[in-house]
Protein backbone atom coordinates (compact mmCIF):
# COMPACT_ATOMS: atom_id res chain seq x y z
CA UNK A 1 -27.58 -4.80 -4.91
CA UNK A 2 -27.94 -4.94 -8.93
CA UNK A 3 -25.60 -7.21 -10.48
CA UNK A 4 -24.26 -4.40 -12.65
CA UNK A 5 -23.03 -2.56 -9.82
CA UNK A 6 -21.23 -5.41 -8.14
CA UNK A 7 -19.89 -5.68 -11.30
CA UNK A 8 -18.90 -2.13 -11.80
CA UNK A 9 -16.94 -2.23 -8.24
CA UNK A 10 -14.85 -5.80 -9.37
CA UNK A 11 -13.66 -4.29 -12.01
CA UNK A 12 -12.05 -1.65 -10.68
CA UNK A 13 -10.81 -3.71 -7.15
CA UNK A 14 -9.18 -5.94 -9.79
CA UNK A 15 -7.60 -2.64 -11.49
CA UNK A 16 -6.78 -2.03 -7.64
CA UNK A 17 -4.91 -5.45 -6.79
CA UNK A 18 -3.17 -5.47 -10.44
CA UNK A 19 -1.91 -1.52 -9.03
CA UNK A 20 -1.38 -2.19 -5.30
CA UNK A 21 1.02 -5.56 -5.95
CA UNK A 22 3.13 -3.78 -7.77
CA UNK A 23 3.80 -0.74 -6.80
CA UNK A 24 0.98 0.45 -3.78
CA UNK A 25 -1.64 2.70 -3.84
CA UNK A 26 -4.51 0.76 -4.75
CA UNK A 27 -6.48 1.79 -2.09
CA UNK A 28 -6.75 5.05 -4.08
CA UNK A 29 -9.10 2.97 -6.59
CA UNK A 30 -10.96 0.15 -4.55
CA UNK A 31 -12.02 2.61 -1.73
CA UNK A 32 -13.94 5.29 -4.39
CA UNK A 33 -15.37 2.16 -5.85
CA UNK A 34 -16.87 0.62 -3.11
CA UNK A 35 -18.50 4.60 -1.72
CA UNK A 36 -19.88 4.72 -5.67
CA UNK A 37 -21.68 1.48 -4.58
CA UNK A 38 -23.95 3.69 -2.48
CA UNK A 39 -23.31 1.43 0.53
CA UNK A 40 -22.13 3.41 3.82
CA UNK A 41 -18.64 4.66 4.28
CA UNK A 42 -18.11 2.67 7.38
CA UNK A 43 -18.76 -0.71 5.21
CA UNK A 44 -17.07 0.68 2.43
CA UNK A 45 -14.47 0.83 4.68
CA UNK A 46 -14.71 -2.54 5.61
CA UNK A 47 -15.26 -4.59 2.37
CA UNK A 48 -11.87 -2.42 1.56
CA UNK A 49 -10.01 -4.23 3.89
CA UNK A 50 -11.52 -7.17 3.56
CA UNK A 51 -10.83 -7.41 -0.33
CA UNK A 52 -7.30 -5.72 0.21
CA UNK A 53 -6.39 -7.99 2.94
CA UNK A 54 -7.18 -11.07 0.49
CA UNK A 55 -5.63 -9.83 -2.34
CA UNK A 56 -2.05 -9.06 -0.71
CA UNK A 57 -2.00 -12.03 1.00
CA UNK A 58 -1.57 -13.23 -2.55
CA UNK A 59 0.75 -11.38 -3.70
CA UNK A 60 2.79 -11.33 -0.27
CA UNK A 61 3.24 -15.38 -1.05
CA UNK A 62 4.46 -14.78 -4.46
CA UNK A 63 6.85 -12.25 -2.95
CA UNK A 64 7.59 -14.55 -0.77
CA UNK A 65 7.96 -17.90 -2.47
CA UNK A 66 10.17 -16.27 -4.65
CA UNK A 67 12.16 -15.13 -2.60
CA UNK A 68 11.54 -11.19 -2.72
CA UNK A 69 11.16 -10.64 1.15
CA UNK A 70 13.96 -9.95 3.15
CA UNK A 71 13.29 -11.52 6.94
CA UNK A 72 15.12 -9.34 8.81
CA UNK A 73 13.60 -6.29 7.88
CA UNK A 74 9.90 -6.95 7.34
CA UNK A 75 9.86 -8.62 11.14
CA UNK A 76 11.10 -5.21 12.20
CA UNK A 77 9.34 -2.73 10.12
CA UNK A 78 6.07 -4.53 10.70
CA UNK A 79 6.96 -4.61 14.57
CA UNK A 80 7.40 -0.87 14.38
CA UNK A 81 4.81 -0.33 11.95
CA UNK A 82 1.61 -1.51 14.64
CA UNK A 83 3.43 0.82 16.74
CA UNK A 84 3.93 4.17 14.57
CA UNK A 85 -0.08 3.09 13.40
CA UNK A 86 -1.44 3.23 16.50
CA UNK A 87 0.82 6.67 17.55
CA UNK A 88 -0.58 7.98 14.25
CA UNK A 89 -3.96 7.18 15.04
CA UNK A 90 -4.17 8.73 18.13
CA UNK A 91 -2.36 11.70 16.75
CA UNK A 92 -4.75 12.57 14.57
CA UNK A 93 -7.58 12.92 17.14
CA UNK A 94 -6.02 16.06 17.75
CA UNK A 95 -4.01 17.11 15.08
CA UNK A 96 -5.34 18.63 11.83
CA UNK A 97 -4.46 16.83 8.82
CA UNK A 98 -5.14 20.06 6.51
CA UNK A 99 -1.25 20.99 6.67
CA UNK A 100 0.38 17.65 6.47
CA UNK A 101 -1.89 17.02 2.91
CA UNK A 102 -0.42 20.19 1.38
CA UNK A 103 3.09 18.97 2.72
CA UNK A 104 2.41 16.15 0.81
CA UNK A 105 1.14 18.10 -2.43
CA UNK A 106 4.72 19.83 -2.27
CA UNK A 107 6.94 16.47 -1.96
CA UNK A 108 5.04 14.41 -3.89
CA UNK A 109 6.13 15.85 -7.59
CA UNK A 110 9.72 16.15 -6.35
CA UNK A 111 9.47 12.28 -5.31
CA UNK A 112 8.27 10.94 -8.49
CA UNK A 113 10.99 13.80 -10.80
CA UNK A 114 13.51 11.81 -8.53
CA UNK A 115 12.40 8.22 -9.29
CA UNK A 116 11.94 8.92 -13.17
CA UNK A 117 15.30 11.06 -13.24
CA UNK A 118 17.47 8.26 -11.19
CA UNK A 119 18.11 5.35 -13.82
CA UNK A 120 19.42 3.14 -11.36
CA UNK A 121 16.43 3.35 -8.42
CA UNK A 122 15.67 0.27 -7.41
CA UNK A 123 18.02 -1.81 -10.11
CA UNK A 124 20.28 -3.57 -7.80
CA UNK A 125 19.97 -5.17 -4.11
CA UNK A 126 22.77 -3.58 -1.90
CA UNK A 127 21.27 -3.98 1.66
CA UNK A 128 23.81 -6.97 2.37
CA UNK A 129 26.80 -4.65 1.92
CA UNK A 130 24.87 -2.10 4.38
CA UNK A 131 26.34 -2.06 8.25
CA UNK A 132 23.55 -4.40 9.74
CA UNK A 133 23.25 -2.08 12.64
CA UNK A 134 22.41 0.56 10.05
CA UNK A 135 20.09 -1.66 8.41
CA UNK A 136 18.07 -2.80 11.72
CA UNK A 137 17.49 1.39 13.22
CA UNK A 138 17.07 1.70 9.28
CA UNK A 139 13.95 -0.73 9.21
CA UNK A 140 12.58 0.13 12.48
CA UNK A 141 12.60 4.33 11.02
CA UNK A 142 10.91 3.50 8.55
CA UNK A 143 8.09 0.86 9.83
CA UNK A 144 7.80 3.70 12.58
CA UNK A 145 7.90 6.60 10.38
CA UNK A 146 5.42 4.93 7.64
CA UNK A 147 3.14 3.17 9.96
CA UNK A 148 2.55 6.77 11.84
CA UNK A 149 1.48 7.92 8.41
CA UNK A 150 -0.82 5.44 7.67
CA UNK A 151 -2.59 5.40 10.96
CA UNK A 152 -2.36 9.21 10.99
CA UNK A 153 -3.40 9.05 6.82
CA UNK A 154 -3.05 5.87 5.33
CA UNK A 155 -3.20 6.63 1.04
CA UNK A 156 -0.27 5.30 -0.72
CA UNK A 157 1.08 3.66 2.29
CA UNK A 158 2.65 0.98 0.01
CA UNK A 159 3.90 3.39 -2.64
CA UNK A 160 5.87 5.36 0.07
CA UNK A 161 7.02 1.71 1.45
CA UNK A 162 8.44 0.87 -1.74
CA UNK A 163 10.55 4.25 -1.66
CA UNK A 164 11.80 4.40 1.67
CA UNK A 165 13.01 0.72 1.16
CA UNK A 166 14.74 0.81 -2.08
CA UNK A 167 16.40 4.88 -1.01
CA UNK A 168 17.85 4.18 2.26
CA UNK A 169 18.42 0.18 1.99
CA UNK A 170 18.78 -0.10 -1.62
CA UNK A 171 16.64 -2.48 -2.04
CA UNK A 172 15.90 -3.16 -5.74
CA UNK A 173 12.07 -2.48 -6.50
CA UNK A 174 11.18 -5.91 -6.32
CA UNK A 175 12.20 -6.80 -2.51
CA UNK A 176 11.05 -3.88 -1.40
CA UNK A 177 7.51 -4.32 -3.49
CA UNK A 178 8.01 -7.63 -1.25
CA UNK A 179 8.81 -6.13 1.56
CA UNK A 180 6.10 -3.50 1.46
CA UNK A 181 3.46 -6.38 1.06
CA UNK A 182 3.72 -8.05 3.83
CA UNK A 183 4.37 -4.77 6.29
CA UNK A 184 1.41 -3.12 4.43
CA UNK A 185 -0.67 -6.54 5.32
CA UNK A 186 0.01 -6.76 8.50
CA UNK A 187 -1.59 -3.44 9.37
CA UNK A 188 -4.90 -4.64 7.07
CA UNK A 189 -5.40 -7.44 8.64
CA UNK A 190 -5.29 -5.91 12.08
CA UNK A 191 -7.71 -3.15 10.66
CA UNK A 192 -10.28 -6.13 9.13
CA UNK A 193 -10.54 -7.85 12.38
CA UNK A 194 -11.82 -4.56 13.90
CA UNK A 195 -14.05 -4.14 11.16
CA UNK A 196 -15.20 -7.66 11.26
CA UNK A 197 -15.65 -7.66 15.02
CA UNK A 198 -18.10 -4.59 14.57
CA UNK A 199 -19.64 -6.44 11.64
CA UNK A 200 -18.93 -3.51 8.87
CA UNK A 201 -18.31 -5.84 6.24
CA UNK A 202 -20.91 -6.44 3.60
CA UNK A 203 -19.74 -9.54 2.56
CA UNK A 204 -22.46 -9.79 -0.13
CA UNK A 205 -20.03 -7.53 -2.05
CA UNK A 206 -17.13 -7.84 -0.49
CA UNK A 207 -16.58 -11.38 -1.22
CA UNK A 208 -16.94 -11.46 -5.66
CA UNK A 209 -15.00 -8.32 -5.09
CA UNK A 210 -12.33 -10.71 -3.09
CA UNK A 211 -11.76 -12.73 -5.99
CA UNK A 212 -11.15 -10.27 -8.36
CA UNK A 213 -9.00 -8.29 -6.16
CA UNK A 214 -6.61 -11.86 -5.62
CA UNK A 215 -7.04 -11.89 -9.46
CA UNK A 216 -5.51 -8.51 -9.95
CA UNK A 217 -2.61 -9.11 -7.31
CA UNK A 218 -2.29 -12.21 -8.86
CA UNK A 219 -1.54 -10.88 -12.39
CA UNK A 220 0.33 -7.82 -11.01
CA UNK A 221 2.97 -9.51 -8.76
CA UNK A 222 4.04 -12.35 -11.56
CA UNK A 223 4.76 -9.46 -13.75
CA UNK A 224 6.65 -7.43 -11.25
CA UNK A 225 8.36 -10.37 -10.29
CA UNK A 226 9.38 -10.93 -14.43
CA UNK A 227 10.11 -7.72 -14.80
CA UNK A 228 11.79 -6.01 -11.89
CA UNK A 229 12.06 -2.10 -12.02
CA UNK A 230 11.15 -2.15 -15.66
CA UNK A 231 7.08 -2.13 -14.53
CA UNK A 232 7.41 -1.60 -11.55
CA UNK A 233 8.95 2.56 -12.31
CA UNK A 234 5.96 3.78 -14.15
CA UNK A 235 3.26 2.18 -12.09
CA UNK A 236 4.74 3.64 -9.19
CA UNK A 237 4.65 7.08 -10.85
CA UNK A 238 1.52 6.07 -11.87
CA UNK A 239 0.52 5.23 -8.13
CA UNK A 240 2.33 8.65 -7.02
CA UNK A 241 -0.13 10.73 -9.48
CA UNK A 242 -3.36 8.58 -8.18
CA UNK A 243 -2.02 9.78 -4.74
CA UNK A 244 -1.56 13.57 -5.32
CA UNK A 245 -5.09 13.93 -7.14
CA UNK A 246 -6.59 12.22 -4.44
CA UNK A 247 -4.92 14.80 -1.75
CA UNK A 248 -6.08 17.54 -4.10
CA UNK A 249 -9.52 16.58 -4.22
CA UNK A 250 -9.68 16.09 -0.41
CA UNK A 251 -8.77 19.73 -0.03
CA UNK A 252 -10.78 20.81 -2.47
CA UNK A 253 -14.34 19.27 -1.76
């Protein structure tokens, strides 16, 4: 592979990992990147993971050793989330996706009017004032409901993370950024194995892509983690309009 090439697809897997540690979505860029590389979908697939996996595992210890994770949650969600993955997997064997993407299409927009329009999404951490009952049927709803969607789908599985933790456990953005880390990591590193078992990972690529990927989440969680909402609101609109051209385009082509 020329060098300009490899080149051409760290760039944008470091544009990915800057994206995805903030506010999700990154897949959106690194995955086009890596089928522009001319190298076969299945290890496109692959170095995807492999890069992805790397570079949240990053930012997930930033999260982490600053204290952006709540435990209680994330052990749940993630729990629930190999679950709803696998459900969503299977589901979609027999199920066709066409209608769910133009479901998507429609909610999308009234998502990201609701984020911009709400001053005070994501601002302040409320989950300790929450019944802790609510709270634990809250986390397992949505590692069920969001795990489903990314074994069933999988684009934006972070971005819709984010949401679901800072609406219904107000969360502010940066916990549940933290939170959606290490939920959405569990679920790629359970993916890479399988790729990695079946040898679809062209590490040739994969690995220079690595670094610039942990570069990018690097970067991209210490200024999430400075600051808060105030980045983290327009990437995440930013990762929401990423999403719905992506959905367009696959019902277009």
């Amino acid at each position: 592979m020329e060098l300009k090439v490899i080149l051409f697809v760290c760039f944008f897997v470091f544009l990915a990992g800057f994206i995805d540690s903030i506010a999700g979505g990154g897949g959106l860029i690194s995955l086009p990147a890596y089928i522009a590389s001319g190298i076969p979908v299945h290890l496109a697939l692959g170095c995807n993971k492999f890069s992805s996996a790397c570079g949240s595992t990053v930012s997930s210890l930033r999260f982490w050793k600053n204290k952006k994770v709540h435990i209680k949650t994330v052990v749940i969600s993630v729990a629930c989330a190999l679950a709803g993955s696998a459900a969503g997997a299977r589901t979609v064997l027999y199920v066709n996706d066409h209608l769910f993407r133009i479901i998507l299409i429609i909610v999308i927009p009234i998502v990201a009017v609701f984020v911009t329009l709400k001053k005070d999404f994501g601002t302040t951490n409320e989950v300790d004032s929450l019944n802790q009952r609510k709270v634990i049927i809250l986390s397992a709803v949505i590692g069920l409901g969001i795990g489903f969607y990314d074994g069933f789908m999988g684009p934006g599985t972070g971005t819709f993370l984010i949401f679901c933790y800072a609406l219904l456990l107000h969360f502010d953005l940066v916990t549940a950024s933290g939170n959606a880390k290490l939920v959405n990591l569990s679920s790629n590193i359970g993916a890479l194995i399988m790729f990695l078992i079946h040898g679809q990972v062209y590490f040739a690529l994969a690995v220079p892509a690595a670094f610039f990927g942990i570069a990018g989440n690097f970067i991209g969680s210490g200024l999430a983690l400075k600051n808060g909402s105030k980045i983290i609101k327009p990437v995440f609109i930013i990762a929401l309009g990423l999403l719905i051209l992506n959905l367009i385009y696959s019902l277009i082509k």
